[in-house]
PDB file of N, CA and C in Angstrom:
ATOM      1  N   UNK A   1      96.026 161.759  69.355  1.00  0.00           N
ATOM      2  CA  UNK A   1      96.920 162.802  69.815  1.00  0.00           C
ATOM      3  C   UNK A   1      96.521 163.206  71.233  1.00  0.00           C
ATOM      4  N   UNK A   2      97.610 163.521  72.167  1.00  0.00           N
ATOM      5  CA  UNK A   2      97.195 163.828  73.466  1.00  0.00           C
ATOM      6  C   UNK A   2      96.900 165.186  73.949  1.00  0.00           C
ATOM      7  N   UNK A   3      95.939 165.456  74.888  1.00  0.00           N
ATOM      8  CA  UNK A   3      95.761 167.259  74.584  1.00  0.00           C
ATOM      9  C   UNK A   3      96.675 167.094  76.109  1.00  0.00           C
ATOM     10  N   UNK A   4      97.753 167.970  76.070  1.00  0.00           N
ATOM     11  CA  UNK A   4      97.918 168.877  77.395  1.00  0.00           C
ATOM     12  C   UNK A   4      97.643 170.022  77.609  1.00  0.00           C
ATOM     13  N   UNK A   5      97.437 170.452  78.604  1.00  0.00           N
ATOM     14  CA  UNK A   5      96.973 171.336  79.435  1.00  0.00           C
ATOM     15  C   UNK A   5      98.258 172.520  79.749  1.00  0.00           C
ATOM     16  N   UNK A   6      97.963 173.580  79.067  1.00  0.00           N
ATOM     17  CA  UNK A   6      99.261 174.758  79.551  1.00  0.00           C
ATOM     18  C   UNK A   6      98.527 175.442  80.907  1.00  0.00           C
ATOM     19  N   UNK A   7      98.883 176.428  81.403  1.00  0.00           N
ATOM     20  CA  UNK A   7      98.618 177.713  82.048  1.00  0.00           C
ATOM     21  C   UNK A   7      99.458 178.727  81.802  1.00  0.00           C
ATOM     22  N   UNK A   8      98.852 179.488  81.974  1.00  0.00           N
ATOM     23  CA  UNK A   8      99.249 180.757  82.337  1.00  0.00           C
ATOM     24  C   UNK A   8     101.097 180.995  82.680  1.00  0.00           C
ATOM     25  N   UNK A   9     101.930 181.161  82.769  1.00  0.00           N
ATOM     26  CA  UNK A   9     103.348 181.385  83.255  1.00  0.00           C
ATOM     27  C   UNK A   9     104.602 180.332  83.195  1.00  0.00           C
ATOM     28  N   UNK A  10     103.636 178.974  82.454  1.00  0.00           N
ATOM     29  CA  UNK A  10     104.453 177.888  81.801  1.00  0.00           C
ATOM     30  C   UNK A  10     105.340 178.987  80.939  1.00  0.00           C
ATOM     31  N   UNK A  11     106.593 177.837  81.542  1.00  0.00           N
ATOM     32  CA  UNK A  11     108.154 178.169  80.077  1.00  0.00           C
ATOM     33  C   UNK A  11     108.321 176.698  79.282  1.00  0.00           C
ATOM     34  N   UNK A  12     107.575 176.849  78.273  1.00  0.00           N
ATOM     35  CA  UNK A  12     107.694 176.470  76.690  1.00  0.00           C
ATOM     36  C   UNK A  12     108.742 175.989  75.972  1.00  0.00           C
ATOM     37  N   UNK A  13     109.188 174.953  75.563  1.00  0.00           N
ATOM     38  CA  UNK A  13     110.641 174.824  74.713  1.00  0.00           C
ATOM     39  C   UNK A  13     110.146 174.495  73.084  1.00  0.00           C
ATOM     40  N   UNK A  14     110.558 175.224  72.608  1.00  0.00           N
ATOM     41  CA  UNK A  14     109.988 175.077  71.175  1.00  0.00           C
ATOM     42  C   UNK A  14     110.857 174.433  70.254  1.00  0.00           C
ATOM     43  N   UNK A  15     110.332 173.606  69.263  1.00  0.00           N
ATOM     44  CA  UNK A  15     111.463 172.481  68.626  1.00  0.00           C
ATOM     45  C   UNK A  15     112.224 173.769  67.541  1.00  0.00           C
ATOM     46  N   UNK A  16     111.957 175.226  66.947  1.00  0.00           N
ATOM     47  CA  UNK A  16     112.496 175.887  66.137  1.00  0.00           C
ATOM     48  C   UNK A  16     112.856 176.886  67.013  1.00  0.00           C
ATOM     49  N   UNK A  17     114.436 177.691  67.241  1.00  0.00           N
ATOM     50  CA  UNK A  17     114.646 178.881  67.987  1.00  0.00           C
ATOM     51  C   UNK A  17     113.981 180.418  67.004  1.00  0.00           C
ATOM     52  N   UNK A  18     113.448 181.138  67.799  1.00  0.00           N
ATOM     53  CA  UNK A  18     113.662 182.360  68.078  1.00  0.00           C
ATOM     54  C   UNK A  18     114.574 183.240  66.727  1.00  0.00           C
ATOM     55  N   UNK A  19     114.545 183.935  65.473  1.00  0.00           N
ATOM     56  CA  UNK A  19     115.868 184.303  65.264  1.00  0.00           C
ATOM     57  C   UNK A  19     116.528 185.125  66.283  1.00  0.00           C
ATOM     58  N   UNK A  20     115.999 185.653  67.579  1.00  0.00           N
ATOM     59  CA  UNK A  20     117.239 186.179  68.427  1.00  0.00           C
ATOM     60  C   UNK A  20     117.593 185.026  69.135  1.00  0.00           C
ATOM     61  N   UNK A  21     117.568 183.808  68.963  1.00  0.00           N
ATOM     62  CA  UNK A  21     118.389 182.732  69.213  1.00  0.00           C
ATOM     63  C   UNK A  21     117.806 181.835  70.534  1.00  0.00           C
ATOM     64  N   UNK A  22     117.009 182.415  71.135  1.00  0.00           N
ATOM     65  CA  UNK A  22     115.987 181.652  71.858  1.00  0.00           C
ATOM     66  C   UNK A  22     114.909 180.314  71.597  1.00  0.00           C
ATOM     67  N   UNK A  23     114.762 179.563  72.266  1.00  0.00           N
ATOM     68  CA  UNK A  23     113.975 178.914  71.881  1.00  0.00           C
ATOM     69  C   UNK A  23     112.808 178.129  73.008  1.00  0.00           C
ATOM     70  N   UNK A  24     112.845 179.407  74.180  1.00  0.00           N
ATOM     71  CA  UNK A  24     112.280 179.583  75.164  1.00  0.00           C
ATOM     72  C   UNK A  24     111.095 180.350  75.214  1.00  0.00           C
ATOM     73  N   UNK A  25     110.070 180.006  75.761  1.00  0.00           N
ATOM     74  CA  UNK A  25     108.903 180.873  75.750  1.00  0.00           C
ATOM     75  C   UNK A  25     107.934 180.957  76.550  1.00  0.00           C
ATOM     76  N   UNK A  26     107.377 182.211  77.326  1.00  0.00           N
ATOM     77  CA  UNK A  26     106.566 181.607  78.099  1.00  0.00           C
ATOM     78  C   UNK A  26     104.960 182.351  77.787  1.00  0.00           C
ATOM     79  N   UNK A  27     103.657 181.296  78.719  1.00  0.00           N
ATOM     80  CA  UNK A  27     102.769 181.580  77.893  1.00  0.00           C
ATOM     81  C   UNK A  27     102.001 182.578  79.106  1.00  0.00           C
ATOM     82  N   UNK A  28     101.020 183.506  78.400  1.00  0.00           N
ATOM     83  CA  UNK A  28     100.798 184.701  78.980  1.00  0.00           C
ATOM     84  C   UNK A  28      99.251 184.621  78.603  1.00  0.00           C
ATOM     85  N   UNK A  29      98.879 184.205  78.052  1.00  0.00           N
ATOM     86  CA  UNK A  29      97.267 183.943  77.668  1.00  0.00           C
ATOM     87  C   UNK A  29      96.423 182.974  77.027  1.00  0.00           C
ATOM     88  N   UNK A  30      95.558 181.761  77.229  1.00  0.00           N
ATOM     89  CA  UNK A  30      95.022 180.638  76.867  1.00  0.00           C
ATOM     90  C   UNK A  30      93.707 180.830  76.204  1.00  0.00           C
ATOM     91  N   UNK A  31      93.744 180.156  75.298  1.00  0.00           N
ATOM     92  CA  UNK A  31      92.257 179.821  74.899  1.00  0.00           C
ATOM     93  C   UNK A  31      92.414 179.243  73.634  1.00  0.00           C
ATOM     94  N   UNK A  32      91.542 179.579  72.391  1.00  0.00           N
ATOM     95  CA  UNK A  32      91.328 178.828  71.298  1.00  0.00           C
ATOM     96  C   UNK A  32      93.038 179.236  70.454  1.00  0.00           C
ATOM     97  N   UNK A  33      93.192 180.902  70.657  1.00  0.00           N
ATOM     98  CA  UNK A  33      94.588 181.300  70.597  1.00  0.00           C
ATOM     99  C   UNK A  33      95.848 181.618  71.940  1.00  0.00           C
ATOM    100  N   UNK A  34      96.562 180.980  71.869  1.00  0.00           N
ATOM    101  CA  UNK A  34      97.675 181.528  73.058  1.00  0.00           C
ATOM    102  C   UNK A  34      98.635 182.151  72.779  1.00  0.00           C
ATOM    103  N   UNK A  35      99.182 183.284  73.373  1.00  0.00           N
ATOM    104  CA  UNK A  35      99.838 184.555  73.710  1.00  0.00           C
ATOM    105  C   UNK A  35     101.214 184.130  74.099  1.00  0.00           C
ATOM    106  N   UNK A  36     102.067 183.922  73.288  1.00  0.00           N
ATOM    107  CA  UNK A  36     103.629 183.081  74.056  1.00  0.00           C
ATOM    108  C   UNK A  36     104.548 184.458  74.189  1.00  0.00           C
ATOM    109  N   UNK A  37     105.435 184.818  75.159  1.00  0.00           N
ATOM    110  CA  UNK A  37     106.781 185.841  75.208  1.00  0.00           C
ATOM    111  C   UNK A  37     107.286 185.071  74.936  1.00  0.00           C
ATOM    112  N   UNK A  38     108.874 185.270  74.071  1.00  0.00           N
ATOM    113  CA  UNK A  38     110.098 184.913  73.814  1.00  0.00           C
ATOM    114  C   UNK A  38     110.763 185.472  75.029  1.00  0.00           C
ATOM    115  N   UNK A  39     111.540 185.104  76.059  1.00  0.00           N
ATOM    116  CA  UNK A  39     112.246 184.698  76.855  1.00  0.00           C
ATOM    117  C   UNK A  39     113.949 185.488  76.712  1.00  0.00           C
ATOM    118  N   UNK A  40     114.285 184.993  75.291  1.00  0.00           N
ATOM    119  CA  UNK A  40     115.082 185.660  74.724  1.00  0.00           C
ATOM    120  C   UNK A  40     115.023 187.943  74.490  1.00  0.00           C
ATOM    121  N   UNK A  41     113.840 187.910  73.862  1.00  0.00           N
ATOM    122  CA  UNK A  41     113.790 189.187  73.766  1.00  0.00           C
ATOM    123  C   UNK A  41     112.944 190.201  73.761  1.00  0.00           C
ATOM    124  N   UNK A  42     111.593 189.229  74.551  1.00  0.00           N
ATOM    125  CA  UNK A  42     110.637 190.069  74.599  1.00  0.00           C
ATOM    126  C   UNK A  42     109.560 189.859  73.688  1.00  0.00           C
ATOM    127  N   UNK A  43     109.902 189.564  72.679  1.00  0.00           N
ATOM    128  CA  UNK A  43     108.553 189.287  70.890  1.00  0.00           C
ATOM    129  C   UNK A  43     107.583 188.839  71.901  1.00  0.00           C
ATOM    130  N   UNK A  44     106.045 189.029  71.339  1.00  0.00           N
ATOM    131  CA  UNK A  44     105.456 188.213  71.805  1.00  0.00           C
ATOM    132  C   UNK A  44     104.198 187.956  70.679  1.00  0.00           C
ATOM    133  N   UNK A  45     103.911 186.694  70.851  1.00  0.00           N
ATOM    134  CA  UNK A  45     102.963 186.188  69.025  1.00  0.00           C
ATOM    135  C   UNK A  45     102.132 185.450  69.825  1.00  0.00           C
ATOM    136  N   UNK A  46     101.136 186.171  69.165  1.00  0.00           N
ATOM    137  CA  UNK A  46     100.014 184.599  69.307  1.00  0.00           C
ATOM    138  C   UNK A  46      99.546 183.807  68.181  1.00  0.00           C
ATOM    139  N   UNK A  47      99.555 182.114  68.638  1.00  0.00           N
ATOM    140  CA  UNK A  47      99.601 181.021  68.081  1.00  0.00           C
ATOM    141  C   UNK A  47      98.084 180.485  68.014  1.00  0.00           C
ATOM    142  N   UNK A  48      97.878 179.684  67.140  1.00  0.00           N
ATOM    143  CA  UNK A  48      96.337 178.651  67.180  1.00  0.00           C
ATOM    144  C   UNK A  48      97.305 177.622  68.038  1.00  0.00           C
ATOM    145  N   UNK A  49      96.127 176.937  68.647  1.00  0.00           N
ATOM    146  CA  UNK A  49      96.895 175.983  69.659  1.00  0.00           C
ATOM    147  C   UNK A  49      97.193 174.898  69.062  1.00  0.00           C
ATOM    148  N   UNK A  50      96.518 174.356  67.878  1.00  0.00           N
ATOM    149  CA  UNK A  50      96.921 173.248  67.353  1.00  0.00           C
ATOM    150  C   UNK A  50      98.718 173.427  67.043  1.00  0.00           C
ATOM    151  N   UNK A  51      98.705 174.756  66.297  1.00  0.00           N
ATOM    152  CA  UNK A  51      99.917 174.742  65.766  1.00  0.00           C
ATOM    153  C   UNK A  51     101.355 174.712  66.954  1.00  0.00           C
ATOM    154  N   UNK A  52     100.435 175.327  68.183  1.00  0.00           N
ATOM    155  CA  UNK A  52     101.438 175.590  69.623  1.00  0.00           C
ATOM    156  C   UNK A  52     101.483 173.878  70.188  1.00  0.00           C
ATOM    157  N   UNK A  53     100.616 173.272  69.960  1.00  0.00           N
ATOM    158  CA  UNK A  53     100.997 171.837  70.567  1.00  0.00           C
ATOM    159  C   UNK A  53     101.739 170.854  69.618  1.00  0.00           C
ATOM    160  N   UNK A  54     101.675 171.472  68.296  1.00  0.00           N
ATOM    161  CA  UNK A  54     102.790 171.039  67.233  1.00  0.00           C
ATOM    162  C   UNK A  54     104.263 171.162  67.654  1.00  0.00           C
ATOM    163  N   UNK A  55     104.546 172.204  67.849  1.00  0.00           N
ATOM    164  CA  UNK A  55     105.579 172.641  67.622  1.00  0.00           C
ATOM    165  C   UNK A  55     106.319 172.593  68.892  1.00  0.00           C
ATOM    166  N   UNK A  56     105.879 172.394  70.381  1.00  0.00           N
ATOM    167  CA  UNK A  56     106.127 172.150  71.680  1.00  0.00           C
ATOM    168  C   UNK A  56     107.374 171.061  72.266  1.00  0.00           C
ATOM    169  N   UNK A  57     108.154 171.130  72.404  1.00  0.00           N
ATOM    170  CA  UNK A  57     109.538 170.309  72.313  1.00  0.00           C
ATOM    171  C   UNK A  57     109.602 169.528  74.005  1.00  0.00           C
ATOM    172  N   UNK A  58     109.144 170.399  74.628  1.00  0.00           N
ATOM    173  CA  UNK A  58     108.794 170.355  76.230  1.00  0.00           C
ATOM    174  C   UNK A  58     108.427 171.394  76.833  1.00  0.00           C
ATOM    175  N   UNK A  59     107.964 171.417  78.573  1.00  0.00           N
ATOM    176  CA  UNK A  59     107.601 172.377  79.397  1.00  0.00           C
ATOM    177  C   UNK A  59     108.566 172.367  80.327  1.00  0.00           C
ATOM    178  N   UNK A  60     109.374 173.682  80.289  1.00  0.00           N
ATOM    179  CA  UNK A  60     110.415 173.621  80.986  1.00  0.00           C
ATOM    180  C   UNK A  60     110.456 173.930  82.169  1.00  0.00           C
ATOM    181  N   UNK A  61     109.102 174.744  82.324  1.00  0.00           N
ATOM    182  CA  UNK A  61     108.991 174.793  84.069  1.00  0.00           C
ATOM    183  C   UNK A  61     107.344 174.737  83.764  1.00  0.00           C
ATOM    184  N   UNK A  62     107.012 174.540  84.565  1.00  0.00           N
ATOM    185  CA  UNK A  62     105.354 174.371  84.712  1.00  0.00           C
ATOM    186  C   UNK A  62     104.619 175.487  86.103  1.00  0.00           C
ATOM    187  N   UNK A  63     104.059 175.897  85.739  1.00  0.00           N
ATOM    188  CA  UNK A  63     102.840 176.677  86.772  1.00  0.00           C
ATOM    189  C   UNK A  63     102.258 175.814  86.830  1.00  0.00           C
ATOM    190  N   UNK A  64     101.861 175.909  87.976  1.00  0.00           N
ATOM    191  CA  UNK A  64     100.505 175.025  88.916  1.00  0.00           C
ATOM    192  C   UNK A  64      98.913 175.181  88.812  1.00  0.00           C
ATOM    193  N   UNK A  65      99.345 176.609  88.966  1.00  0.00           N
ATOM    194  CA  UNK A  65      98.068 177.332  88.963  1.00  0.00           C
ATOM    195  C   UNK A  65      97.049 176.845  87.645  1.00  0.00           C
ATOM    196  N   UNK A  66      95.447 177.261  88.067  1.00  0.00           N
ATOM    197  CA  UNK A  66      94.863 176.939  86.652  1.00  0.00           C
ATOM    198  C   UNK A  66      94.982 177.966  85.342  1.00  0.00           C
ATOM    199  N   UNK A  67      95.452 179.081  85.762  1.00  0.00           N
ATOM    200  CA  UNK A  67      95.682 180.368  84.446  1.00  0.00           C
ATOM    201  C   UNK A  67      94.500 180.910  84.743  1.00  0.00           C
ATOM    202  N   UNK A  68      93.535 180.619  85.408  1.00  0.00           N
ATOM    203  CA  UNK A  68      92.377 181.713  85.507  1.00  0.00           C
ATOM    204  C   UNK A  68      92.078 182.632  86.614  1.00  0.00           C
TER     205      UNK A  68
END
């Protein structure tokens, strides 16, 4: 399995929407757990990363930056 690398202000496409119908997300904090906003309405959950690189459909915009 391949590890990618998020940062900080990546927008997220997730293969399941949002029930407010989103399926956009962007990420706000890294580590063993990451911190995703919904895009759509604000929610914001944090994920184990295994389960966040599961479920990852694409990166719809990418930050550059390293997140630190």
């Amino acid at each position: 399995m391949d590890i990618v690398k998020y940062n900080i202000g990546d927008v997220l496409k997730l293969k399941k929407a949002h029930p407010c119908g989103s399926d956009e997300w962007e990420v706000t904090r890294i580590g063993a757990d990451f911190k995703i906003k919904c895009l759509g309405c604000g929610h914001i959950v944090m994920i184990p990363r295994h389960e966040l690189q599961k479920n990852v459909k694409k990166i719809v915009k990418q930050n550059n930056n390293d997140g630190e």
